[in-house]
N, C-alpha and C. Protein backbone atom coordinates (compact mmCIF):
# COMPACT_ATOMS: atom_id res chain seq x y z
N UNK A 1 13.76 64.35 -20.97
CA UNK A 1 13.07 64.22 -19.72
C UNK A 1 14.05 63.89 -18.60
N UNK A 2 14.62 62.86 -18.95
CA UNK A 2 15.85 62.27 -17.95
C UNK A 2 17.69 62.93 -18.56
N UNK A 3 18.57 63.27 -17.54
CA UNK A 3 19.39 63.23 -17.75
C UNK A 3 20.40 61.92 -17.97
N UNK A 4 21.43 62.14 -18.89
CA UNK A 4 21.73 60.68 -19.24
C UNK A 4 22.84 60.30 -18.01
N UNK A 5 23.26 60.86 -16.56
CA UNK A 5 23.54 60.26 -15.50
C UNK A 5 22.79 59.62 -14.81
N UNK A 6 21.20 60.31 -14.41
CA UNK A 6 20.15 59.72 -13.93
C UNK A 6 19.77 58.37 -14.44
N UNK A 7 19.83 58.88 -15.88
CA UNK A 7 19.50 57.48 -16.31
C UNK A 7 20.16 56.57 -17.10
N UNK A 8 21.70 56.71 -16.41
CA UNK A 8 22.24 55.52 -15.99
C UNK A 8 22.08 54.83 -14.73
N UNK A 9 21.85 55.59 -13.86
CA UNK A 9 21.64 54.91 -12.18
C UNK A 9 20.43 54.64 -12.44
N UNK A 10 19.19 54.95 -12.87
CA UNK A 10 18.59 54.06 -13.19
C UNK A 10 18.26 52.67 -13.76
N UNK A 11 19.17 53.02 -14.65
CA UNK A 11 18.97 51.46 -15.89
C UNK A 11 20.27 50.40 -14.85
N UNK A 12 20.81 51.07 -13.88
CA UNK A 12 22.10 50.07 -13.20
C UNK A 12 20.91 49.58 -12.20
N UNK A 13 20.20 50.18 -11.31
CA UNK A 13 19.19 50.24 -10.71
C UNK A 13 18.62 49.00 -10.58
N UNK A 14 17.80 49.21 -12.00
CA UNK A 14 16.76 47.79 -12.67
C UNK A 14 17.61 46.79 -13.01
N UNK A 15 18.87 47.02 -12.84
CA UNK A 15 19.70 45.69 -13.63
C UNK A 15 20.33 44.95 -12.28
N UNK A 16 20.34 45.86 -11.23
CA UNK A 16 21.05 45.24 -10.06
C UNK A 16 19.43 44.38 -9.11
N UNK A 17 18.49 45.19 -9.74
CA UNK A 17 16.85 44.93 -8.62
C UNK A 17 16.79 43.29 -9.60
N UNK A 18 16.74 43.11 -10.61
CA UNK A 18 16.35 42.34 -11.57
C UNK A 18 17.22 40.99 -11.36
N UNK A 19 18.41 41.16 -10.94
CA UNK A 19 19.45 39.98 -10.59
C UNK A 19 19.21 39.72 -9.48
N UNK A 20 18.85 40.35 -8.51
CA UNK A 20 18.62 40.23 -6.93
C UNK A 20 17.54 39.38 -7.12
N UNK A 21 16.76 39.65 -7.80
CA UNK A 21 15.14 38.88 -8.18
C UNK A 21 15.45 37.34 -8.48
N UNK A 22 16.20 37.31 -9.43
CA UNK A 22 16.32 36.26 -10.51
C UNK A 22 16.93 35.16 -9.19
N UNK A 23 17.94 35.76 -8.33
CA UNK A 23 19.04 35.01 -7.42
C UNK A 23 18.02 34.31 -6.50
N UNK A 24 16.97 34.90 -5.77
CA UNK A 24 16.09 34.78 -5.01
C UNK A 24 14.87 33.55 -5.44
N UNK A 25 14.64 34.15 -6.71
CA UNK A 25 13.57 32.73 -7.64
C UNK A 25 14.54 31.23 -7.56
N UNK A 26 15.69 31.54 -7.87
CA UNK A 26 16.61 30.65 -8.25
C UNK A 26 17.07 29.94 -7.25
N UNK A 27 16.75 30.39 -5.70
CA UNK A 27 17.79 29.93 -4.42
C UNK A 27 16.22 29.14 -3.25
N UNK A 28 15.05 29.76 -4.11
CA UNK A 28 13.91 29.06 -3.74
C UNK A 28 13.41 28.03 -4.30
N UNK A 29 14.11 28.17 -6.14
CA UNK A 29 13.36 26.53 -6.71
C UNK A 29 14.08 25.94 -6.51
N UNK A 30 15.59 25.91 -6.04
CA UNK A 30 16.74 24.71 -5.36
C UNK A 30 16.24 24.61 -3.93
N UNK A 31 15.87 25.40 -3.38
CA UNK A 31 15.29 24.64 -1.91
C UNK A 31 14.54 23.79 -2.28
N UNK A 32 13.14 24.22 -2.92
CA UNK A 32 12.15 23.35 -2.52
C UNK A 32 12.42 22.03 -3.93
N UNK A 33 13.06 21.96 -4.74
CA UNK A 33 13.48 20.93 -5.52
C UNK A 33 14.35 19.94 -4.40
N UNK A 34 15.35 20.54 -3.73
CA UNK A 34 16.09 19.84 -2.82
C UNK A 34 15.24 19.13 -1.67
N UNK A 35 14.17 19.61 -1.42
CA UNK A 35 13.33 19.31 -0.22
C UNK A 35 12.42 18.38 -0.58
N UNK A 36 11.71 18.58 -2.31
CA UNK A 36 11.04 17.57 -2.60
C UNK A 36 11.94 15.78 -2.79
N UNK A 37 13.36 16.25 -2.55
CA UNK A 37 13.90 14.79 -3.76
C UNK A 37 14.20 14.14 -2.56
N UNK A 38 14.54 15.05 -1.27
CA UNK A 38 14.32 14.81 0.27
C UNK A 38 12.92 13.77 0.68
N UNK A 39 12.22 14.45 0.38
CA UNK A 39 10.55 13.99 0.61
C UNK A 39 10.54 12.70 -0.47
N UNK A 40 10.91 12.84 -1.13
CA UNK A 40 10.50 11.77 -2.22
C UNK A 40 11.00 10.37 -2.39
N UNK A 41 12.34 10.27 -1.52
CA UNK A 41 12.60 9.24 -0.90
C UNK A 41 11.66 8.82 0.13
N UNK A 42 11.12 9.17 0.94
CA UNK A 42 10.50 9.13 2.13
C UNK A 42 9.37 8.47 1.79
N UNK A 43 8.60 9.05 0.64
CA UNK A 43 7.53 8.59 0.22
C UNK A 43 7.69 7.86 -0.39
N UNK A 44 8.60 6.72 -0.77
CA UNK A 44 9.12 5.87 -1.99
C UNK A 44 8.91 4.66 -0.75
N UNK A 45 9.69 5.27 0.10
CA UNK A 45 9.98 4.35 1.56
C UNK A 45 8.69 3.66 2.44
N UNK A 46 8.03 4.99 2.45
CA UNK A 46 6.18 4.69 3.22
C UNK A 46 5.81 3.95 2.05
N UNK A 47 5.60 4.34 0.89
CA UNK A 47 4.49 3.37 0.32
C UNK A 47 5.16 1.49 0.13
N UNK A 48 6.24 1.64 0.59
CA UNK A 48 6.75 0.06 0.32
C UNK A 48 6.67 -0.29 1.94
N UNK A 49 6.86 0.10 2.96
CA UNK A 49 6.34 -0.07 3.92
C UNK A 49 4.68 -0.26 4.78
N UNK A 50 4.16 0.73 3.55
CA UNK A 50 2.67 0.46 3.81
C UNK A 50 1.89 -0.91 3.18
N UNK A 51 2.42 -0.94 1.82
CA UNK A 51 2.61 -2.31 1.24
C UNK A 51 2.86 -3.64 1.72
N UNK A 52 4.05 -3.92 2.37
CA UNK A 52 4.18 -4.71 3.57
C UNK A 52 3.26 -5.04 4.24
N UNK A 53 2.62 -3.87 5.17
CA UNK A 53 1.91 -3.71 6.65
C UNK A 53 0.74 -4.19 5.92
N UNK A 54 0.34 -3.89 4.95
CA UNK A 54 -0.76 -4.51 4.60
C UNK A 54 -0.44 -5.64 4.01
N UNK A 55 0.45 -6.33 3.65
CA UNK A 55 0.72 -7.67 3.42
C UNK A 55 0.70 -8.78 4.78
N UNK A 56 1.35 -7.97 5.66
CA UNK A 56 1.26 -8.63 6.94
C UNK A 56 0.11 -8.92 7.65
N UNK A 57 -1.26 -7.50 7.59
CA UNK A 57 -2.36 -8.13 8.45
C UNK A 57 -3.46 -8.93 7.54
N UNK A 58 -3.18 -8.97 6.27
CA UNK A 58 -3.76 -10.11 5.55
C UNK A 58 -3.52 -11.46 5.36
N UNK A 59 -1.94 -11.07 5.59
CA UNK A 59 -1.63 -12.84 6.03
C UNK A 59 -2.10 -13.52 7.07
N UNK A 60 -2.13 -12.67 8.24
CA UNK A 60 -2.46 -13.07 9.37
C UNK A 60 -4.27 -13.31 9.24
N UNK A 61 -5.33 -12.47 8.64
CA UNK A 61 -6.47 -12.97 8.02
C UNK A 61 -6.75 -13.72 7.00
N UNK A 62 -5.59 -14.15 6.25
CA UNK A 62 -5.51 -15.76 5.49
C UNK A 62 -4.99 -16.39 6.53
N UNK A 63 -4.31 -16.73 7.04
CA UNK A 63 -3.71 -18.11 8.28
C UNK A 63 -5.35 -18.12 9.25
N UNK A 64 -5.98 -17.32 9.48
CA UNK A 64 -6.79 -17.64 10.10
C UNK A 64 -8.24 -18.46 9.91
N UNK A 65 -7.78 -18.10 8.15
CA UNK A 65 -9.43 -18.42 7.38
C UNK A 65 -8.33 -20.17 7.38
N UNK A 66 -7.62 -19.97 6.58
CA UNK A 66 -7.09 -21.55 6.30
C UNK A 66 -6.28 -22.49 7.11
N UNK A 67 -5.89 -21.58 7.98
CA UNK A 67 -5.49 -22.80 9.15
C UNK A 67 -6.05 -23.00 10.13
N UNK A 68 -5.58 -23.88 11.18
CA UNK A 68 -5.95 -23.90 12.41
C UNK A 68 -5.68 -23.22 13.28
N UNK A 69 -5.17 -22.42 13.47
CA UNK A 69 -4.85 -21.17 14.36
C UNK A 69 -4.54 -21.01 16.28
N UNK A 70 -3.66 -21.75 16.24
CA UNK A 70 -4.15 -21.92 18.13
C UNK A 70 -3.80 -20.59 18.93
N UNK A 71 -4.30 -20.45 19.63
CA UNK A 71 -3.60 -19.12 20.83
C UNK A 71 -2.03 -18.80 20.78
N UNK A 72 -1.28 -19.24 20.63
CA UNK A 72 0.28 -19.51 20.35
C UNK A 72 0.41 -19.24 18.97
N UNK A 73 -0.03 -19.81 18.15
CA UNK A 73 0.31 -19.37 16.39
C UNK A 73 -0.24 -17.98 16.50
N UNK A 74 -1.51 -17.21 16.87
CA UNK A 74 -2.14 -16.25 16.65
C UNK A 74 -1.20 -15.15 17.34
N UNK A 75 -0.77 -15.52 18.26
CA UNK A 75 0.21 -15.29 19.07
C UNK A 75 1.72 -14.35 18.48
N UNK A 76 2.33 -15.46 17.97
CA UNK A 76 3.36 -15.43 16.94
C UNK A 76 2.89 -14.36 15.80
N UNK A 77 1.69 -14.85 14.95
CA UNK A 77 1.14 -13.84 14.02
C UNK A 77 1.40 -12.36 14.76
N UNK A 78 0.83 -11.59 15.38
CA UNK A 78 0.61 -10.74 15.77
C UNK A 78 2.09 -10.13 16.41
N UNK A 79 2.64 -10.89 17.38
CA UNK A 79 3.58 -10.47 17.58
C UNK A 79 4.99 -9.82 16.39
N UNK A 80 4.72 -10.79 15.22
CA UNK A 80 5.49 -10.65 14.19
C UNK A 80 4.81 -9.10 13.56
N UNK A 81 4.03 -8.83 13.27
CA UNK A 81 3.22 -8.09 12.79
C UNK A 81 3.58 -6.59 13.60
N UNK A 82 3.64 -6.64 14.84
CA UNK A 82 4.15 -5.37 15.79
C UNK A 82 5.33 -4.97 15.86
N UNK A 83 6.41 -6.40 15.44
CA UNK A 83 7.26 -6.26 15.36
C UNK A 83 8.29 -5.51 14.25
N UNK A 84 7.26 -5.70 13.12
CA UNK A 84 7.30 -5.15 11.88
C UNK A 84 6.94 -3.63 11.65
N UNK A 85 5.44 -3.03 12.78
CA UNK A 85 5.26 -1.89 12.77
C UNK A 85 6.43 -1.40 13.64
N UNK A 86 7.15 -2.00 14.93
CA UNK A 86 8.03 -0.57 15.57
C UNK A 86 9.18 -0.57 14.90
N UNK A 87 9.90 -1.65 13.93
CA UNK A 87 10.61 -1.20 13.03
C UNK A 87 10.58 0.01 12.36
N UNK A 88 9.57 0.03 11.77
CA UNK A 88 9.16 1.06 10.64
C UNK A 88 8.57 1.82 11.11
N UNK A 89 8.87 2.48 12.48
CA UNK A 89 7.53 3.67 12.81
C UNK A 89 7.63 5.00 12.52
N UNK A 90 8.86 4.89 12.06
CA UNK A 90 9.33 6.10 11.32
C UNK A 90 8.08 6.60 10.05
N UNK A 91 7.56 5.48 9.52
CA UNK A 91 7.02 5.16 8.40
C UNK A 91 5.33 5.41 8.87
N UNK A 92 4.86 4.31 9.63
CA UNK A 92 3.71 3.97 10.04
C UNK A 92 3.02 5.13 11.07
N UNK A 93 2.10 6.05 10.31
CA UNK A 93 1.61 6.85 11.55
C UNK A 93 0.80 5.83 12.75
N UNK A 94 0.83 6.59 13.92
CA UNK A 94 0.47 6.00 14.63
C UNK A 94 -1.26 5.47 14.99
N UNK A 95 -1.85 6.48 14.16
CA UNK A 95 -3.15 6.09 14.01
C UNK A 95 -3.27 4.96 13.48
N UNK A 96 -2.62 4.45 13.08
CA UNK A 96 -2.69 3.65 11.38
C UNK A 96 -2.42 2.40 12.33
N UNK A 97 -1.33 2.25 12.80
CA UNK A 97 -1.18 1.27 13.98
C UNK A 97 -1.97 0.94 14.99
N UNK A 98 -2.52 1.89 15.35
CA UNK A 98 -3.98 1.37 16.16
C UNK A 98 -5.03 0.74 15.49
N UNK A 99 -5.38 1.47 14.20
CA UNK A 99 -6.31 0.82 13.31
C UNK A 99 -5.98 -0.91 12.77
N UNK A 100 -4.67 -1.09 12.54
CA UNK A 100 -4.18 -2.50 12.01
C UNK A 100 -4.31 -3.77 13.38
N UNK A 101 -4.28 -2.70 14.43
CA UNK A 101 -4.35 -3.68 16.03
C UNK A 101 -5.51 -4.22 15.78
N UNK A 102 -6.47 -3.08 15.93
CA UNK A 102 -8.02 -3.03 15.98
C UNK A 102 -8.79 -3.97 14.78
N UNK A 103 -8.04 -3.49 13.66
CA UNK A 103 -8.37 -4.84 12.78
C UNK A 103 -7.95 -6.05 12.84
N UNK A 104 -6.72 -6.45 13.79
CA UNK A 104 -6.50 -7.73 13.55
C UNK A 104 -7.45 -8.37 14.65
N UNK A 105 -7.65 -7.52 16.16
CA UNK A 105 -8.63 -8.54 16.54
C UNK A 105 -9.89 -8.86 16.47
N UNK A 106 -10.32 -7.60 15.56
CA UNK A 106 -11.52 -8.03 14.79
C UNK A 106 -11.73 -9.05 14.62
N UNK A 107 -10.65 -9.83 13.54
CA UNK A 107 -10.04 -10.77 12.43
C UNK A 107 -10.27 -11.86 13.56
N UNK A 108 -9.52 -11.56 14.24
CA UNK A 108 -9.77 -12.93 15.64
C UNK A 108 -10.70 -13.18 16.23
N UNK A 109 -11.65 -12.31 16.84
CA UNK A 109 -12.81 -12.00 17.47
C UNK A 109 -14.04 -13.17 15.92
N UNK A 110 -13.94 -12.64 14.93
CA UNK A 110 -14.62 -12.62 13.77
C UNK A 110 -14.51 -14.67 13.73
N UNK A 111 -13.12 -14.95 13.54
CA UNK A 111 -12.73 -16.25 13.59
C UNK A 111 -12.84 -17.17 14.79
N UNK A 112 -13.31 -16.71 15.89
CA UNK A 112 -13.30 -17.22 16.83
C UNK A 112 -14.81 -17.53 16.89
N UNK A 113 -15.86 -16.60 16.15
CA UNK A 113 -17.26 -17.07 16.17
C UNK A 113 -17.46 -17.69 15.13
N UNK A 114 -17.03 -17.49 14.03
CA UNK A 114 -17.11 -18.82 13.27
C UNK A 114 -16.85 -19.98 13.55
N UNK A 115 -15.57 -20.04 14.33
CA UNK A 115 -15.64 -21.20 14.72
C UNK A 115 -16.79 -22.11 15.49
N UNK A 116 -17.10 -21.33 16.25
CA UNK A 116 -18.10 -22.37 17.41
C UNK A 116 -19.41 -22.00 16.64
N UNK A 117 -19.79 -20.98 15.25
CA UNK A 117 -21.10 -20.70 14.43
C UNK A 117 -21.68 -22.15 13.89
N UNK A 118 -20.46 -23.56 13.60
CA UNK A 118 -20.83 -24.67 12.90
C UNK A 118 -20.51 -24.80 11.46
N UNK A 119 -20.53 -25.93 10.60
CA UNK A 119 -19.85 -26.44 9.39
C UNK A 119 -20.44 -25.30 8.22
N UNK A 120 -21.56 -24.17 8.91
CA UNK A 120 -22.66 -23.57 7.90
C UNK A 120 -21.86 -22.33 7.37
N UNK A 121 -21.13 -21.96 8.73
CA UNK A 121 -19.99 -20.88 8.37
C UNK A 121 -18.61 -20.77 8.34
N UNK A 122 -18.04 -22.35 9.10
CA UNK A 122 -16.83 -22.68 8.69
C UNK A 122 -16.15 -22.76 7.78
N UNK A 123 -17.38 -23.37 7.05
CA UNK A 123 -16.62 -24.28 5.51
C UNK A 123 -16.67 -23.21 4.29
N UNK A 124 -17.57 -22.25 4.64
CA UNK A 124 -16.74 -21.04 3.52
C UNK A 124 -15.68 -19.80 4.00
N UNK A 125 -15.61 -20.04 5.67
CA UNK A 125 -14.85 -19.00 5.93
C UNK A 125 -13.22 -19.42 5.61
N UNK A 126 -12.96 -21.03 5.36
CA UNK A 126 -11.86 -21.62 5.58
C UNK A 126 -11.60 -21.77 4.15
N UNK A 127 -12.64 -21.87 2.92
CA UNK A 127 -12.31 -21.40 1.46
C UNK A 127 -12.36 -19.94 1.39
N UNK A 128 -12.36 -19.03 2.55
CA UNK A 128 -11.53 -17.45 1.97
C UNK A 128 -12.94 -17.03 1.20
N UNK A 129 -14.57 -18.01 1.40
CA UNK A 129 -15.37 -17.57 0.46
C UNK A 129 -15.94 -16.09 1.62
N UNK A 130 -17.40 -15.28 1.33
CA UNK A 130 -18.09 -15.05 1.91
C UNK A 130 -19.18 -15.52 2.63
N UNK A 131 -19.55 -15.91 3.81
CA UNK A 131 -20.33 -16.56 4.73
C UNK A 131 -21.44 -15.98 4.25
N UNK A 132 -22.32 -17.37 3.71
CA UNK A 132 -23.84 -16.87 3.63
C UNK A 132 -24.50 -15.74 4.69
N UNK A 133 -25.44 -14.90 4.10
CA UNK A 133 -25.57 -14.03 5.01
C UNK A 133 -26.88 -14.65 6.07
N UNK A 134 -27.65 -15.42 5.01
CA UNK A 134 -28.23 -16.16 6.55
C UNK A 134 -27.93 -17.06 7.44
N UNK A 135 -26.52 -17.30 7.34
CA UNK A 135 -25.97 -17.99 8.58
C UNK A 135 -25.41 -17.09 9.45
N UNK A 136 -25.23 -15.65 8.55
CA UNK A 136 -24.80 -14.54 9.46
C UNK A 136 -25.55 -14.19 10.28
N UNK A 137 -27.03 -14.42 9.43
CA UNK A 137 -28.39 -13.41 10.55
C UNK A 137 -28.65 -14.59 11.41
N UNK A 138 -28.40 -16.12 11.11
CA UNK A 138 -28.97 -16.72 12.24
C UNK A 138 -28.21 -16.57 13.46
N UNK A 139 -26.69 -15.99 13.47
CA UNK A 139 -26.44 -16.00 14.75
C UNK A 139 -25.89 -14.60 14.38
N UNK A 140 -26.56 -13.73 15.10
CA UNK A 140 -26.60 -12.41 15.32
C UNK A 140 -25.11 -11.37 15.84
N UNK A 141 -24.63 -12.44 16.74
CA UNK A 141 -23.42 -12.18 17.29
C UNK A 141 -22.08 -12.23 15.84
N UNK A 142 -22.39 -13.20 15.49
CA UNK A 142 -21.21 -13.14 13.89
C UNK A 142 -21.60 -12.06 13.01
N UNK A 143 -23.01 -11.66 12.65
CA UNK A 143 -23.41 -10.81 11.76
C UNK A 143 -22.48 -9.55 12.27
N UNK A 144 -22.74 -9.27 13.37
CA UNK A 144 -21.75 -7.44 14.05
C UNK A 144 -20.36 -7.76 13.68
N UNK A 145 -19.77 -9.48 14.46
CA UNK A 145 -18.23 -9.06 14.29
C UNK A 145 -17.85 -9.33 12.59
N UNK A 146 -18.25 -9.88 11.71
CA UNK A 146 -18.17 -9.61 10.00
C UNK A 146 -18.53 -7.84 9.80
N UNK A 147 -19.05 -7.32 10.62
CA UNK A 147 -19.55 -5.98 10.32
C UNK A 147 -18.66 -5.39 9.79
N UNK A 148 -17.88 -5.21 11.49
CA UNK A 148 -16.57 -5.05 12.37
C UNK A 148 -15.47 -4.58 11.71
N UNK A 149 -14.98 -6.09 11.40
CA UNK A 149 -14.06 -6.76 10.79
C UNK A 149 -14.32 -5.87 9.37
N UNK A 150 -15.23 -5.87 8.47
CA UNK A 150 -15.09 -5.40 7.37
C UNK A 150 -15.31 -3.60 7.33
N UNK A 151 -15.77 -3.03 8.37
CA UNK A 151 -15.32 -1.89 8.43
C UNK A 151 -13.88 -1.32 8.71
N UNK A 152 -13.22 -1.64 9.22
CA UNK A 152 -11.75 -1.66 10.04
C UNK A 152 -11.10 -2.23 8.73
N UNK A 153 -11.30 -3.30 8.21
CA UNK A 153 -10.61 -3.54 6.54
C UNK A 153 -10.35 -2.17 5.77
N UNK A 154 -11.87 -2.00 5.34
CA UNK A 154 -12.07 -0.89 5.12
C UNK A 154 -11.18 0.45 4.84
N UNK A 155 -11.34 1.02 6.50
CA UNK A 155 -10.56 1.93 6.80
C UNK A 155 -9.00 1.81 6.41
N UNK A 156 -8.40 0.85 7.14
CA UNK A 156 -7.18 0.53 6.75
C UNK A 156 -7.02 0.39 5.23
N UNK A 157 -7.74 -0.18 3.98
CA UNK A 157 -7.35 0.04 2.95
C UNK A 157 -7.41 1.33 2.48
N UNK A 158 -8.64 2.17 2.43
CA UNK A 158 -8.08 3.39 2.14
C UNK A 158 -7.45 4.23 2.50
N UNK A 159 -6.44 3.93 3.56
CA UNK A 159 -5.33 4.33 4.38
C UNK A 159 -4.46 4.13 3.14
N UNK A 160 -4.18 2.32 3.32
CA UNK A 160 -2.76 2.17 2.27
C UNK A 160 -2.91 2.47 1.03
N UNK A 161 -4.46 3.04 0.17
CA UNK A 161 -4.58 3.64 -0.93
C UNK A 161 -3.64 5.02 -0.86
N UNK A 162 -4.06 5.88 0.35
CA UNK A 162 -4.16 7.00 -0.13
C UNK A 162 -2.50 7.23 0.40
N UNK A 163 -1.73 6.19 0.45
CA UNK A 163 -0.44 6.69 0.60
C UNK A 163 0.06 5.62 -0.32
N UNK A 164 -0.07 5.09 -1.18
CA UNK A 164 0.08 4.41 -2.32
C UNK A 164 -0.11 5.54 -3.56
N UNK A 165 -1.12 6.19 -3.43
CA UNK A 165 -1.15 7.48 -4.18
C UNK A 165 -0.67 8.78 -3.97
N UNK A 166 0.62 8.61 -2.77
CA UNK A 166 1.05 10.08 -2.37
C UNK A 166 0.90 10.88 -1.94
N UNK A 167 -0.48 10.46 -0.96
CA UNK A 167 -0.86 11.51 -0.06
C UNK A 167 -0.63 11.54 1.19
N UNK A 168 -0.17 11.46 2.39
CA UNK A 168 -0.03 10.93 3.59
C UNK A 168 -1.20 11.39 4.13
């Protein structure tokens, strides 16, 4: 059927198409291997940074349940806390930073009506317990900012979940 010149330039053909192939598979799984081990630092980096950030605005919602907290300490808290996100903003999307703002003055807003709520919601907010909920409903104004506060938790945790699990 074939002459045996033809089909040598053929069979050189498939042998030169076939290496071209192989070079090409081979020069794409070193990119994207190179790009993942690239990425994979990065993500090693965010999730210990996200770790942190969420270590930080919980501290600052423990110092508030158990200490005394004046305008100046809360102060300090927070400032430390921002100071920590523009470090790392490489790290911290910026949504995420609005959300941790938004939750911390929740956190304050939240602690600031307990305070003047009386001994009914003090004395478990300062054991870190949950505030009876009918001391919540008797003053209506604490019931929203506990809402608040625990929606914005919320959000922000399944933030630092889902980049704890590798997803940004």
């Amino acid at each position: 059927m074939f002459d045996q010149p033809l089909a040598t330039v053929i069979a050189a053909v498939v042998a030169v198409a076939g290496t071209i192939v192989s070079i090409v598979i081979a020069q794409r799984r070193w990119t994207r291997e190179r790009r993942e081990a690239r990425f994979g630092k990065f993500e090693a980096d965010q999730q210990s940074i996200y770790k942190e950030l969420w270590d930080k605005i919980e501290e600052v919602n423990v110092a508030l349940r158990r200490e005394r907290v004046d305008e100046s300490g809360f102060g300090k808290l927070v400032a430390d806390l921002n100071e920590f996100m523009l470090r790392n903003g490489a790290h911290i999307d910026d949504a995420d930073r609005g959300l941790a703002n938004r939750y911390v003055k929740a956190v304050k807003r939240f602690h600031s009506l307990v305070m003047s709520a009386g001994p009914e919601a003090r004395i478990p907010f300062g054991e870190t317990q949950e505030i009876p909920a009918e001391v919540a409903r008797a003053v209506h104004e604490l019931a929203g900012a506990i809402e608040k506060a625990n929606q914005l938790r919320e959000e922000l945790r399944a933030k630092v979940r889902t980049i704890f699990a590798g997803r940004p």
